[in-house]
C-alpha atoms as a PDB file:
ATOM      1  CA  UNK A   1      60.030 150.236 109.015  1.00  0.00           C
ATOM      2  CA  UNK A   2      63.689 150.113 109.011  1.00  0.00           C
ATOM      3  CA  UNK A   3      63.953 148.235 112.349  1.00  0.00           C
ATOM      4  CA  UNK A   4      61.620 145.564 110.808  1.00  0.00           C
ATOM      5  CA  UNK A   5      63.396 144.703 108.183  1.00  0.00           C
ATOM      6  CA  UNK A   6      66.903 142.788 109.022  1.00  0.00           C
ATOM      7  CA  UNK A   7      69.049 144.315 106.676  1.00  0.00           C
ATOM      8  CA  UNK A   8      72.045 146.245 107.616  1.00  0.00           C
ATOM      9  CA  UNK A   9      71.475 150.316 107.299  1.00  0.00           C
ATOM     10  CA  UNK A  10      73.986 150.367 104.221  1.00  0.00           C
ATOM     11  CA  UNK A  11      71.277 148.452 102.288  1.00  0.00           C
ATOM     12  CA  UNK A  12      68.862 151.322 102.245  1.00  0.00           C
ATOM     13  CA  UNK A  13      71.026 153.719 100.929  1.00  0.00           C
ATOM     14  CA  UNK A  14      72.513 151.209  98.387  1.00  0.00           C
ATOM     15  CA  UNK A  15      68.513 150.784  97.049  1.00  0.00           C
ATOM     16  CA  UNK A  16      68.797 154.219  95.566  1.00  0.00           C
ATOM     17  CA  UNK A  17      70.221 152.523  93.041  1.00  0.00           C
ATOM     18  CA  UNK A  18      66.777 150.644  92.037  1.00  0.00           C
ATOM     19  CA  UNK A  19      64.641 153.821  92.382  1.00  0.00           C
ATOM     20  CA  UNK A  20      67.113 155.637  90.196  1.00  0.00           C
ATOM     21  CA  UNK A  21      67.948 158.301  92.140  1.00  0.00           C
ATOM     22  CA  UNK A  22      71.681 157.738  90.677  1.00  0.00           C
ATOM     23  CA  UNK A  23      73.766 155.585  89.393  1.00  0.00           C
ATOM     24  CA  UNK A  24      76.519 154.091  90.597  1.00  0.00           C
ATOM     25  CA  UNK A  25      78.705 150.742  90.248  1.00  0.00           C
ATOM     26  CA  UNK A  26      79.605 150.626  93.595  1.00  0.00           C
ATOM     27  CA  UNK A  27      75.542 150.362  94.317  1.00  0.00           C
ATOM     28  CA  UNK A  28      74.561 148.242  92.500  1.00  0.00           C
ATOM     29  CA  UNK A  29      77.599 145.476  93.327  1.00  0.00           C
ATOM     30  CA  UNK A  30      77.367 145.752  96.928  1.00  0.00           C
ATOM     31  CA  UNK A  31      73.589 144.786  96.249  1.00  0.00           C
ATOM     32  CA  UNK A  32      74.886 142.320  94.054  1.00  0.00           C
ATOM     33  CA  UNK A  33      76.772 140.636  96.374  1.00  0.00           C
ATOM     34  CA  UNK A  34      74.296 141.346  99.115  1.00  0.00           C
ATOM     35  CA  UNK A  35      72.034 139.669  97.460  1.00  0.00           C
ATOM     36  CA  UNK A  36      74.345 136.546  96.003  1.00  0.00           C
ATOM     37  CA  UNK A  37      71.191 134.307  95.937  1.00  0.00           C
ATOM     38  CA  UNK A  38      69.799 135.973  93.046  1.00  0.00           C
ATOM     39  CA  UNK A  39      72.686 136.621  90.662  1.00  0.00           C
ATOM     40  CA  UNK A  40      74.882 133.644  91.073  1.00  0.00           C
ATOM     41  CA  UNK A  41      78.737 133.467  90.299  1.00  0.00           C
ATOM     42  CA  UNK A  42      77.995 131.893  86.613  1.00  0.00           C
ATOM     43  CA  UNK A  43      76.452 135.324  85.839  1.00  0.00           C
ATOM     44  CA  UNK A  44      79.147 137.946  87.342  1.00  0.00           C
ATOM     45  CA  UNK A  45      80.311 138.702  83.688  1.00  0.00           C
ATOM     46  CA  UNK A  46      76.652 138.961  82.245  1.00  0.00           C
ATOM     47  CA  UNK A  47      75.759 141.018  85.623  1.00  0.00           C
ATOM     48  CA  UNK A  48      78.788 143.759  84.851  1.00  0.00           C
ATOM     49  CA  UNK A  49      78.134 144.089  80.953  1.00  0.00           C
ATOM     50  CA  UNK A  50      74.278 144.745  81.832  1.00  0.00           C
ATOM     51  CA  UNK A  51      75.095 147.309  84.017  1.00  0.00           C
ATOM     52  CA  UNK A  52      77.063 148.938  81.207  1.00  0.00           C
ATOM     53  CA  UNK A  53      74.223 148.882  79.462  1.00  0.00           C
ATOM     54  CA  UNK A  54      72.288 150.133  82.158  1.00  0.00           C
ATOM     55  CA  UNK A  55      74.651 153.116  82.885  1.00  0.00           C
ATOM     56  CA  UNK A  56      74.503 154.672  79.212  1.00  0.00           C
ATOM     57  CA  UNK A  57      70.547 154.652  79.311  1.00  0.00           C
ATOM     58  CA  UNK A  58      70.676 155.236  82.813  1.00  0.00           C
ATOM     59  CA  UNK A  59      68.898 159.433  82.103  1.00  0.00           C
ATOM     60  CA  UNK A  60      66.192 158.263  80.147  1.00  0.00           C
ATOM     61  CA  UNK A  61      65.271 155.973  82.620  1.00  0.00           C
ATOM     62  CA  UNK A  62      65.769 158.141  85.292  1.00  0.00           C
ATOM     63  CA  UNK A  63      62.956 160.998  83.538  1.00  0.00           C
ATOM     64  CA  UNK A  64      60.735 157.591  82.547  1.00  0.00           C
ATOM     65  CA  UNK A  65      60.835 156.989  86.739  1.00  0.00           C
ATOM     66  CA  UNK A  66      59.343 160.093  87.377  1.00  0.00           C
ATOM     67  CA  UNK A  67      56.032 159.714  85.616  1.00  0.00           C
ATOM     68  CA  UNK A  68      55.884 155.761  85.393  1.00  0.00           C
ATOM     69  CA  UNK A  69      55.693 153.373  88.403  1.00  0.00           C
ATOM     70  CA  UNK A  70      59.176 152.223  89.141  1.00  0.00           C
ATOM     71  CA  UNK A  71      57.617 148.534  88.965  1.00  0.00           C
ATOM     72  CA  UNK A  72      56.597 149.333  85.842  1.00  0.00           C
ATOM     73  CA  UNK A  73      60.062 150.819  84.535  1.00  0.00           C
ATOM     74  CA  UNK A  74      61.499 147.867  85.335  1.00  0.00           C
ATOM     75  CA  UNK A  75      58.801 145.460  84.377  1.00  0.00           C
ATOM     76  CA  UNK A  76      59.444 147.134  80.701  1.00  0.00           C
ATOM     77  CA  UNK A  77      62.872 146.752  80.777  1.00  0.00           C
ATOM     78  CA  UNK A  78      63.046 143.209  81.958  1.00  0.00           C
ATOM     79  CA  UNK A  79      64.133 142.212  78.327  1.00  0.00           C
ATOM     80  CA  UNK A  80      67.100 144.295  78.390  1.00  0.00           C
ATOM     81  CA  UNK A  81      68.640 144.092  82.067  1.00  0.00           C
ATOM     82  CA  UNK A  82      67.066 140.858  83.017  1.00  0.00           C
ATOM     83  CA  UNK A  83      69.414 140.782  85.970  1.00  0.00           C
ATOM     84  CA  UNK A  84      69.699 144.393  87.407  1.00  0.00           C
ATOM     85  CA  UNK A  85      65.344 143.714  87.025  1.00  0.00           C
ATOM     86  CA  UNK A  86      65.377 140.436  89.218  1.00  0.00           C
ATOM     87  CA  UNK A  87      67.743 142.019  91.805  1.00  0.00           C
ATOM     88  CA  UNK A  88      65.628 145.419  91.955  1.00  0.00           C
ATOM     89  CA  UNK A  89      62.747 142.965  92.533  1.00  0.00           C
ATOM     90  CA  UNK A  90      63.965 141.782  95.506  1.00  0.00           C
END
């Protein structure tokens, strides 16, 4: 699969991120900017205080991914991180 797809190899290990198999600034910003097309330069500042957010729930989540779709997970919490949702869409 991975030489179908045309992203660079740094991508899948930054995905991680979206499956929440850690967490990780650093992740999810190189996705982030990766990704530029979805979370525009207007919403930089609403993107990093989301991710705060996102990092002190980031456990509970993490056990909720293990029993729950990850589509799901997200499709839940698309009130609360509407950003870090679109971008794990993608």
């Amino acid at each position: 699969m991975k030489k179908w797809l045309p992203y660079e190899q740094q991508t899948y290990f930054d995905i991680e991120a979206i499956y929440f198999e850690k967490f990780s600034f650093d992740l999810w910003n190189r996705l982030k900017d990766r990704f530029c097309h979805i979370i525009k330069p207007d919403d930089q500042d609403k993107f990093q205080e989301e991710l705060k957010r996102f990092r002190s729930d980031f456990s509970t989540l993490q056990l909720t991914s293990i029993s729950v779709p990850i589509l799901k997970v997200w499709r839940n919490h698309q009130t609360k991180y509407p950003l870090l949702c679109k971008l794990s869409r993608t």
